[in-house]
Protein backbone atom coordinates (compact mmCIF):
# COMPACT_ATOMS: atom_id res chain seq x y z
CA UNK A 1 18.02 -19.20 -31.59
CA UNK A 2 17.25 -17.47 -28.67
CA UNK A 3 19.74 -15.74 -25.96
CA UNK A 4 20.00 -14.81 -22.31
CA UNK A 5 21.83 -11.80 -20.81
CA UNK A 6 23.92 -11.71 -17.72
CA UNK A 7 24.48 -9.08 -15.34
CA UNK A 8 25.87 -6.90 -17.12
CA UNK A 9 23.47 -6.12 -19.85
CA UNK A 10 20.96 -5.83 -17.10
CA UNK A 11 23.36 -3.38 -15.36
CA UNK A 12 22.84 -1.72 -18.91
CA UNK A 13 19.86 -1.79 -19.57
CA UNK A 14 19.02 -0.75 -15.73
CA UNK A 15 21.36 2.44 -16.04
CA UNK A 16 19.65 3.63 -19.12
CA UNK A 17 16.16 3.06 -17.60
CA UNK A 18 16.96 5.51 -15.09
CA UNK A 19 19.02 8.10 -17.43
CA UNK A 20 15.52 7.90 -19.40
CA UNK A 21 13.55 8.72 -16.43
CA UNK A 22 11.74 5.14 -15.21
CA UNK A 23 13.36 5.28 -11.39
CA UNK A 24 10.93 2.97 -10.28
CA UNK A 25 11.49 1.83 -6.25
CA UNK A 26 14.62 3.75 -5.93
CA UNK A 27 14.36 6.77 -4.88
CA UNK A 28 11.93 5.70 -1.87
CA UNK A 29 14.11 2.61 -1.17
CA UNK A 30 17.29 5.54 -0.86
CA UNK A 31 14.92 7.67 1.10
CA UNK A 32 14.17 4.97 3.45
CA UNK A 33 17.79 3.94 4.58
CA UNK A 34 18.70 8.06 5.00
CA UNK A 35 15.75 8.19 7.46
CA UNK A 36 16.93 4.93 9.05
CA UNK A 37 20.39 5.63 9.13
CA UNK A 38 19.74 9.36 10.29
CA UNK A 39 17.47 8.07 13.16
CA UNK A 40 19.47 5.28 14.46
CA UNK A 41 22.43 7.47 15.05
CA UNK A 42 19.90 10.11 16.78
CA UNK A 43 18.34 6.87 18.75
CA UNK A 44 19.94 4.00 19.02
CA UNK A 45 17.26 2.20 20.26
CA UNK A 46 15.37 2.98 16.53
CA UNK A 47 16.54 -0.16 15.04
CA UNK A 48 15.90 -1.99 18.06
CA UNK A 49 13.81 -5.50 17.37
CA UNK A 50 11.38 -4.34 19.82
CA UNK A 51 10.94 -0.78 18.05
CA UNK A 52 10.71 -2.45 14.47
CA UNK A 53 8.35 -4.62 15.96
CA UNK A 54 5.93 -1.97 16.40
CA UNK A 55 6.80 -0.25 13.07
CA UNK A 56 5.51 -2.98 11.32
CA UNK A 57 2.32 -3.36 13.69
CA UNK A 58 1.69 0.43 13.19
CA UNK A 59 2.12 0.25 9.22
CA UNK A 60 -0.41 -2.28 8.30
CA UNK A 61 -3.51 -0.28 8.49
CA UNK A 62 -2.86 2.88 6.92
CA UNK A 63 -0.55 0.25 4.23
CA UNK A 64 -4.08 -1.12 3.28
CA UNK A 65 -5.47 1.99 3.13
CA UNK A 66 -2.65 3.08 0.99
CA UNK A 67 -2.54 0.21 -0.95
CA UNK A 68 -5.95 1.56 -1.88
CA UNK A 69 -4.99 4.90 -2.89
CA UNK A 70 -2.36 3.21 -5.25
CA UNK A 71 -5.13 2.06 -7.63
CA UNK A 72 -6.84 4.66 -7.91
CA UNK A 73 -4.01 7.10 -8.91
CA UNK A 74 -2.76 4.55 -11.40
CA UNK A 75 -6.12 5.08 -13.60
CA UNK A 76 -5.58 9.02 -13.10
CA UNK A 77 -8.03 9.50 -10.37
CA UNK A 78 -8.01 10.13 -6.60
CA UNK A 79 -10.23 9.64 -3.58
CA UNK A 80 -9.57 11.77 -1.08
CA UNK A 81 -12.36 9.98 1.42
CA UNK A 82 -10.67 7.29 2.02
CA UNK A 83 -9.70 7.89 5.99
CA UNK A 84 -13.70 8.77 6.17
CA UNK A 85 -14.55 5.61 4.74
CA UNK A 86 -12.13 3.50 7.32
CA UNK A 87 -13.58 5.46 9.78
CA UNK A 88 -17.17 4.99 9.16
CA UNK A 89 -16.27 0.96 8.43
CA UNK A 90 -14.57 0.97 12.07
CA UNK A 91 -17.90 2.85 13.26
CA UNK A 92 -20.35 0.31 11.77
CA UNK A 93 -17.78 -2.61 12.67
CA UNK A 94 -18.18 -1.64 16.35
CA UNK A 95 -21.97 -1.21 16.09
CA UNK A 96 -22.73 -4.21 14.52
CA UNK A 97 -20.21 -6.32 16.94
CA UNK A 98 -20.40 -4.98 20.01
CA UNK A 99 -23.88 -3.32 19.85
CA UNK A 100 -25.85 -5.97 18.22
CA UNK A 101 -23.99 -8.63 19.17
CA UNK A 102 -23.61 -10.40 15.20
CA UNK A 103 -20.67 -12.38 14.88
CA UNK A 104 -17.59 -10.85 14.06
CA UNK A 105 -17.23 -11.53 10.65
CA UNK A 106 -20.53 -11.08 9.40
CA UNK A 107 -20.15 -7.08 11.00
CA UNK A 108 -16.56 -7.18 8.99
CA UNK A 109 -18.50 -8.43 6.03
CA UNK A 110 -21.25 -5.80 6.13
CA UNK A 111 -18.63 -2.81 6.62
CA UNK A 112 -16.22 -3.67 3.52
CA UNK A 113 -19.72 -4.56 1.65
CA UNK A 114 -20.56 -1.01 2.80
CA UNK A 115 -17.65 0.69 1.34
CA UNK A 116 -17.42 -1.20 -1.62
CA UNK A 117 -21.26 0.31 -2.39
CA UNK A 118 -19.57 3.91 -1.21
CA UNK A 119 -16.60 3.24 -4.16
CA UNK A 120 -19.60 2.36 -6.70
CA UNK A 121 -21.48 5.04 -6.39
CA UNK A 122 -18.17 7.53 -6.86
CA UNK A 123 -17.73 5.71 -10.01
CA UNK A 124 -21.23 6.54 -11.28
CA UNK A 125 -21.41 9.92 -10.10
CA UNK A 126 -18.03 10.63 -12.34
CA UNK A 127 -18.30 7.81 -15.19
CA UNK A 128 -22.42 9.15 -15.68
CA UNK A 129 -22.16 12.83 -14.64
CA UNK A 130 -18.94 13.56 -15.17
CA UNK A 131 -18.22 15.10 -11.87
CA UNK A 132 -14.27 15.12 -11.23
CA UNK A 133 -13.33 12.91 -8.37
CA UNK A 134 -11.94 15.06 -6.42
CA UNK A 135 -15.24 16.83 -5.76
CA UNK A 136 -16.77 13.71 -5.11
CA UNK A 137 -14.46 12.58 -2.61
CA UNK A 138 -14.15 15.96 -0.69
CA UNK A 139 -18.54 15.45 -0.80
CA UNK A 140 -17.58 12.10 0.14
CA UNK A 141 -15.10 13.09 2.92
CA UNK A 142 -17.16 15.32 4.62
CA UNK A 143 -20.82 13.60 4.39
CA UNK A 144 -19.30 10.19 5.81
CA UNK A 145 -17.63 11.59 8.94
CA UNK A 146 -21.22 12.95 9.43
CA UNK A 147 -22.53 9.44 8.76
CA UNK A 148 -19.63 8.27 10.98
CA UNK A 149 -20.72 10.58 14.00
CA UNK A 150 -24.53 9.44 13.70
CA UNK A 151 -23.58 6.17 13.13
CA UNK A 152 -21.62 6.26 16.50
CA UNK A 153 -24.50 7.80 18.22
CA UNK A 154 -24.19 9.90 21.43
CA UNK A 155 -21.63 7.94 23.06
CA UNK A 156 -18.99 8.50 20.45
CA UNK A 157 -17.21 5.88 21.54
CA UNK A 158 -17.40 1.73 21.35
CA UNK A 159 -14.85 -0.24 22.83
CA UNK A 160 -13.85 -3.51 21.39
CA UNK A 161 -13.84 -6.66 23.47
CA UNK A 162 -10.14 -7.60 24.80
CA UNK A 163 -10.42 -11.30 23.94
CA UNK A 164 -12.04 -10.94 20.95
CA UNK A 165 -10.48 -12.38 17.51
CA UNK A 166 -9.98 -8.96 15.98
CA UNK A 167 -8.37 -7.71 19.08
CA UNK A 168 -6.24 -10.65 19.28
CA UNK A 169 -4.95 -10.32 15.46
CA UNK A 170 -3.83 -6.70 15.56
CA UNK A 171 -2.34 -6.83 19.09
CA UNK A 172 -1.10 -9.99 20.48
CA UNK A 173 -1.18 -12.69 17.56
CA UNK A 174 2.74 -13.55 16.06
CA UNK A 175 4.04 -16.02 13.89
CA UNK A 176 5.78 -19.03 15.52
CA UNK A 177 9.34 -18.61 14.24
CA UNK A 178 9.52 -21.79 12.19
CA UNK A 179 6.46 -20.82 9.95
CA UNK A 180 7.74 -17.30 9.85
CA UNK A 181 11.38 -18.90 8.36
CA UNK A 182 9.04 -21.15 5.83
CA UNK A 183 7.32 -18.36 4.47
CA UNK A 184 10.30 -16.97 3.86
CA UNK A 185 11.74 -19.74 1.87
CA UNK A 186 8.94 -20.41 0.22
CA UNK A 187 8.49 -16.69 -1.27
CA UNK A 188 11.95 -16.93 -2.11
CA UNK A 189 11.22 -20.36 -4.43
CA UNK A 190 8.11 -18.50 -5.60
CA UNK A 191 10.09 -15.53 -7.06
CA UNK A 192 12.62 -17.96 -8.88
CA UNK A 193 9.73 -19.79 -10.18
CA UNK A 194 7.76 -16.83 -11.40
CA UNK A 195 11.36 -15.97 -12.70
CA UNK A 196 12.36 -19.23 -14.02
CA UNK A 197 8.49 -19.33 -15.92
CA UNK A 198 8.56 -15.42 -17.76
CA UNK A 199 12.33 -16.48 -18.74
CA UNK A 200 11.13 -19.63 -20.69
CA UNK A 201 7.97 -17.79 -21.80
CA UNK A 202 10.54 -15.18 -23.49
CA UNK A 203 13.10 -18.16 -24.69
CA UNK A 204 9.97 -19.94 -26.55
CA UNK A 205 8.99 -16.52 -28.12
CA UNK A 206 12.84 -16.14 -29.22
CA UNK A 207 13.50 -12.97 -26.93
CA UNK A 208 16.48 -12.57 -24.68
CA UNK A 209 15.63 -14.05 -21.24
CA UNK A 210 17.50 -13.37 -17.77
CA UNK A 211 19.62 -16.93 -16.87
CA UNK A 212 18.92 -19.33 -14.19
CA UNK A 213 22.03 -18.13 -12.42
CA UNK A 214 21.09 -14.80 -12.02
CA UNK A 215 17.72 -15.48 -11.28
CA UNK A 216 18.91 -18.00 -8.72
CA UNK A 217 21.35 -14.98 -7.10
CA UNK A 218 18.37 -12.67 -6.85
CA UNK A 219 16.28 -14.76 -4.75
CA UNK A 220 18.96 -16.54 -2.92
CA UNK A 221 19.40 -12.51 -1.80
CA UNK A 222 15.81 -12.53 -0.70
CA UNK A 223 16.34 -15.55 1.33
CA UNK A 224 19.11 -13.46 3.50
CA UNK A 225 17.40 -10.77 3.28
CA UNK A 226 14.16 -12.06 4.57
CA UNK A 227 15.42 -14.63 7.12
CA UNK A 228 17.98 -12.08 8.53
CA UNK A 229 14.95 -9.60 8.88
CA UNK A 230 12.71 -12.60 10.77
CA UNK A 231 15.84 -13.56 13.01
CA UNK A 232 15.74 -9.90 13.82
CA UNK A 233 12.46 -9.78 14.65
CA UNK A 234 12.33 -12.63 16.63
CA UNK A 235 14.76 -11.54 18.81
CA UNK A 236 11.54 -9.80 20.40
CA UNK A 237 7.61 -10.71 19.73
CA UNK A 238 8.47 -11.49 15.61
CA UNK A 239 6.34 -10.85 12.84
CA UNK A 240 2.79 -10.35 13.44
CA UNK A 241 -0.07 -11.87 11.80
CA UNK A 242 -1.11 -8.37 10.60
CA UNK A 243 1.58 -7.20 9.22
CA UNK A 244 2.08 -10.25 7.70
CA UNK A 245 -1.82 -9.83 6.09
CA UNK A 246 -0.81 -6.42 4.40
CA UNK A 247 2.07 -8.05 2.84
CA UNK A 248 -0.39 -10.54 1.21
CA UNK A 249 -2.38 -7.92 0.53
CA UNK A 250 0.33 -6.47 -1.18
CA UNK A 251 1.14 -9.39 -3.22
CA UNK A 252 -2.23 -9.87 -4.31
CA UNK A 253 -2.75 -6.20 -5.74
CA UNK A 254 1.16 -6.64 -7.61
CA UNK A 255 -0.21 -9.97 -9.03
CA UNK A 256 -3.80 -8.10 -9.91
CA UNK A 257 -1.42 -5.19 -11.63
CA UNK A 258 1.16 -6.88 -12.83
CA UNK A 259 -0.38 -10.13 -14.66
CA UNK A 260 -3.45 -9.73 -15.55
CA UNK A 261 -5.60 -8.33 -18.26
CA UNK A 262 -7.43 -5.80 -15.94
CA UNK A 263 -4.05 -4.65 -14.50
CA UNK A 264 -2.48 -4.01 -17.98
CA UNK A 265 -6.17 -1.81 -18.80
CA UNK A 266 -5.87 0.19 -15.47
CA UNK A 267 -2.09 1.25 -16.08
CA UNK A 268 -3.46 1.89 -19.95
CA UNK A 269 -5.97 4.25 -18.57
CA UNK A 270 -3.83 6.08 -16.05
CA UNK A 271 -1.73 6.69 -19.25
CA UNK A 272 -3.93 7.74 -21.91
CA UNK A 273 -8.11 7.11 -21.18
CA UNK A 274 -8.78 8.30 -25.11
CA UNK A 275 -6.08 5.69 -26.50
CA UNK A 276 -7.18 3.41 -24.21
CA UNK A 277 -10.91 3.57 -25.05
CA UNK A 278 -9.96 3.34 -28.91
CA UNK A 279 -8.14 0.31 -27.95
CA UNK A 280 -11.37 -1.47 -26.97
CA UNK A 281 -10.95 -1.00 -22.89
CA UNK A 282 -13.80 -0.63 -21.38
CA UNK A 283 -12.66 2.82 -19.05
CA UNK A 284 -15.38 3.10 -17.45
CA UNK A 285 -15.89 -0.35 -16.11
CA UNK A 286 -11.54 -0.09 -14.78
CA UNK A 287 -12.49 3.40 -13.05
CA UNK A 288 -15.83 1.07 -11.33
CA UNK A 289 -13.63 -1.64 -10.37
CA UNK A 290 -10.58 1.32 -9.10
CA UNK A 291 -12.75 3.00 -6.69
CA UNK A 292 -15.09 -0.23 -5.11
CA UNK A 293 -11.28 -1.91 -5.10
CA UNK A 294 -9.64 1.37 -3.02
CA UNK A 295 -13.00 1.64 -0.77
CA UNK A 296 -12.77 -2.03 0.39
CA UNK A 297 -9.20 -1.83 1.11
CA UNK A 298 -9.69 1.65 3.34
CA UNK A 299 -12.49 -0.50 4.88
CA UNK A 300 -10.39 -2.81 5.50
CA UNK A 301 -7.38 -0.61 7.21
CA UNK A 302 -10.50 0.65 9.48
CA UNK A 303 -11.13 -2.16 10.60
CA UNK A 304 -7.76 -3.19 11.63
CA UNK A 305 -6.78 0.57 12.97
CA UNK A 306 -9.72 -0.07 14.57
CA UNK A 307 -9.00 -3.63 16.29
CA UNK A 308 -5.27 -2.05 16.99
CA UNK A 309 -6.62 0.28 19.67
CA UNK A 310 -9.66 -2.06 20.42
CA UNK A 311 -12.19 1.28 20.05
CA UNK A 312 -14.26 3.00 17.35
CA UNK A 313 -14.86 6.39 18.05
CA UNK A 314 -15.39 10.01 16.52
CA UNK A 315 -11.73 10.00 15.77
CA UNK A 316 -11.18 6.87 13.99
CA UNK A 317 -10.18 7.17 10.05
CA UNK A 318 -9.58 11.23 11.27
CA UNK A 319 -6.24 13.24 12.18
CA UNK A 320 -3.84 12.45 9.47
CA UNK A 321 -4.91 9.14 8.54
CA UNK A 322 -6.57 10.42 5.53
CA UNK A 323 -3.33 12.53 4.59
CA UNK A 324 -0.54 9.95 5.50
CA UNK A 325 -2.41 7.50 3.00
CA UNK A 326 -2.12 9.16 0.42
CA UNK A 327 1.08 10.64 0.97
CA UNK A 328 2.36 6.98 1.27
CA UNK A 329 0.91 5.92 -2.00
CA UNK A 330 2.61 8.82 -3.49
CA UNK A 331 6.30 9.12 -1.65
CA UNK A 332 6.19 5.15 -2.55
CA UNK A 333 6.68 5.93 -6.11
CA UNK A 334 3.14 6.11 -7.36
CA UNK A 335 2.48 9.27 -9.89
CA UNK A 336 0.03 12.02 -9.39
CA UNK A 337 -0.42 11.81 -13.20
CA UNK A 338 -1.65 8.27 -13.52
CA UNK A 339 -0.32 5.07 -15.15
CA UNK A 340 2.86 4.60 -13.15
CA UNK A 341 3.06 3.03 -9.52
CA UNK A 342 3.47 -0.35 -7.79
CA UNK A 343 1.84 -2.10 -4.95
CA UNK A 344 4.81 -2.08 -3.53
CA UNK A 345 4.58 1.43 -3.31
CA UNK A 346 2.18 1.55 -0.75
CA UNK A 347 4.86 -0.70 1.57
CA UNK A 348 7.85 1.66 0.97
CA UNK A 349 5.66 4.37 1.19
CA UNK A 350 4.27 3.86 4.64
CA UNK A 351 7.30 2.49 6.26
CA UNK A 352 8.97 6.12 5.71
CA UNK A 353 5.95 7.83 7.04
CA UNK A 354 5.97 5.48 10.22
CA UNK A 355 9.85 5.69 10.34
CA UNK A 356 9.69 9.39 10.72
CA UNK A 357 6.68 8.92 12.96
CA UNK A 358 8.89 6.35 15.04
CA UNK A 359 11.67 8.37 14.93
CA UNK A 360 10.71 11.83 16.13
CA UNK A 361 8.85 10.01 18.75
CA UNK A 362 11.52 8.34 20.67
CA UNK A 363 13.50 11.81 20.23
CA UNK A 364 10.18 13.39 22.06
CA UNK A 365 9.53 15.63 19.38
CA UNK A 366 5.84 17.14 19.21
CA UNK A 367 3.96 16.25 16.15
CA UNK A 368 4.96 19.77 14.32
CA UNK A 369 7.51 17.95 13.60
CA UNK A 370 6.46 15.09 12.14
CA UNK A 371 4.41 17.19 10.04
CA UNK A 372 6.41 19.15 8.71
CA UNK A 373 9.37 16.49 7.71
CA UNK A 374 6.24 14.26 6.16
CA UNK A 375 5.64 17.27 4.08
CA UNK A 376 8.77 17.74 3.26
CA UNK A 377 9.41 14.13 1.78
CA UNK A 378 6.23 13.89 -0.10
CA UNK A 379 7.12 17.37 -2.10
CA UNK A 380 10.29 16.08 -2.45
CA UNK A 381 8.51 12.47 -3.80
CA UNK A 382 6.32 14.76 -6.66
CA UNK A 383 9.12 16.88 -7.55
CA UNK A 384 10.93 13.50 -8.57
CA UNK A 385 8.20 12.24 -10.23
CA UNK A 386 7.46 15.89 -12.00
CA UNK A 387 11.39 15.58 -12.92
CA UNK A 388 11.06 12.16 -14.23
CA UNK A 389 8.19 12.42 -16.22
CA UNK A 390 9.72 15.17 -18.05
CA UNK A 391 13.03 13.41 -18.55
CA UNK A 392 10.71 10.05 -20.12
CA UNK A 393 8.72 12.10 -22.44
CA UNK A 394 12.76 13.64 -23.65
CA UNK A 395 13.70 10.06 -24.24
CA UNK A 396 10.07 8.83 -25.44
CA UNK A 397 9.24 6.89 -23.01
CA UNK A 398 6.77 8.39 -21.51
């Protein structure tokens, strides 16, 4: 006979997974609504519709990038090319669209095809040779803004076209308000019916499952808290096509992570590549798929930073693109030390980077700033995790 728990065995069962060290979301989710709180009452006009607005815009393309970065720490590597490689994508992009004159999605075709080829050959280099990957991606980081600056010729600069399709998407395109409220009711009936599904799964395998009623309260709390964030939004331009793409993005990469076969063998490699290989995973063939996977998706965030300021040039994918990446991944709750992370990490993660971005901005406060408060939260993010990891191997967990 089996059973289901209410709320509070999960409030249980939650409090011990932190005491034992799993914090999961919450220490970024905390993080974000000090920085929001901290900067409205500095601003007021931070929380502003308008200002929000652009957050979002401004997150999507180093979120992909991000999102990236996320899988390749969860199988205990790191690529620390990856603003080169949305650079050089934006560089060929611009080339092969404005240059040549090829449509625009066979020249978005052949730059993600491009840096998928760029993550394949980091995987042989380190699954054949057995070159670390941070070597290869410093190699890589420096020999692709080379390729980046040829590739861009003496001009150094392309602009995009204005009424192009790209253009269009990361500037001016936003959803019409009633699609943007059924999108939000529909992901809240997906999440009760992914819920509703894993609770019978558990019920027919005689396990304790989470009841209806609770799974009905949780996404009846994503329907306010979606459609309250849309109303918000709406209130100015709404919610843009682009930011809405990362989100799927995002989705897609949880799904890849979280329920499927090749998800469950990159967290097992990311926690133990010897127990994993004796368990019949083929590592090397998860580290392949890890780096062509993070190479398309900082193509990808190229391309979009790219169609954002409608130009390619010799600083696209440079600055602290390459930096704020991975500093998202990592302040969004994904560990250094492989094995533990969520797509969802990448979102958190670059929405504090962005806030304080936003933030010191409207207080007209030079970039030192910025730096040095990014800096601050992301040593602040790997202490935690350093802290944590520590407390699960005390409680065996780890």
């Amino acid at each position: 006979m089996t059973k289901e728990y209410g709320l509070g065995h999960s409030w249980r069962a939650g409090v011990a997974r932190l005491r034992g060290g799993d914090l999961g979301l919450l220490p970024v989710i905390a993080g974000l609504v000090v920085i929001w709180t901290v900067m409205q009452i500095l601003n007021p006009v931070f929380l502003s519709s308008a200002n929000l607005t652009n957050l979002a815009l401004e997150s999507a393309p180093v979120g992909i990038i991000a999102l990236g970065v996320v899988c390749v720490l969860l199988v205990g590597q790191i690529d620390l090319s990856v603003g080169s490689i949305s650079g050089l994508s934006a560089a060929v992009l611009a080339v092969l669209f404005v240059d040549r004159g090829l449509p625009a999605w066979v020249a978005v075709g052949a730059s993600v095809l491009l840096a998928c080829l760029i993550g394949w050959f980091y995987a042989q280099v380190h699954n054949r040779i057995g070159v670390p990957s941070f070597v290869i991606t410093l190699a890589g980081l420096l020999g692709l803004l080379g390729v980046q600056l040829w590739v861009l010729g003496p001009k150094g600069s392309i602009n995009l076209p204005f009424d192009s399709g790209l253009v269009n998407f990361a500037q001016l395109h936003f959803l019409p308000p009633w699609l943007a409220y059924c999108l939000v009711v529909i992901g809240a009936g997906v999440l009760y019916a992914t819920g509703s599904a894993r609770a019978a799964e558990r019920r027919r395998a005689g396990l304790p499952a989470v009841p209806r009623r609770l799974l009905a309260a949780r996404s009846l709390a994503l329907l306010v808290g979606l459609g309250v964030a849309v109303w918000y939004l709406n209130r100015d331009r709404g919610v843009g096509w682009m930011f809405v793409f990362f989100l799927a993005l995002v989705l897609a990469v949880h799904y890849l992570l979280a329920r499927t076969a090749f998800g469950k063998a990159m967290y097992a490699v990311g926690g133990n590549v010897e127990a994993a290989r004796r368990a019949g995973i083929q590592v090397k063939t998860v580290f392949t798929a890890a780096f062509v996977l993070c190479a398309a998706l900082a193509s990808i965030g190229g391309i979009l930073a790219a169609a954002r300021l409608a130009a390619a040039n010799q600083s696209s994918g440079g600055g602290d693109v390459n930096l704020n990446a991975i500093a998202a991944a990592v302040i969004g709750g994904t560990s250094l030390f492989g094995g533990r992370g969520t797509a969802f990490a990448a979102l958190l993660g670059v929405l504090v980077i962005q806030s304080i971005s936003s933030g010191l901005t409207l207080l007209n406060l030079d970039s030192a700033y910025r730096f040095m408060v990014t800096g601050g939260v992301l040593l602040l993010a790997v202490a935690l995790d350093a802290v944590a990891r520590r407390s699960r191997v005390a409680h065996g967990r780890a």
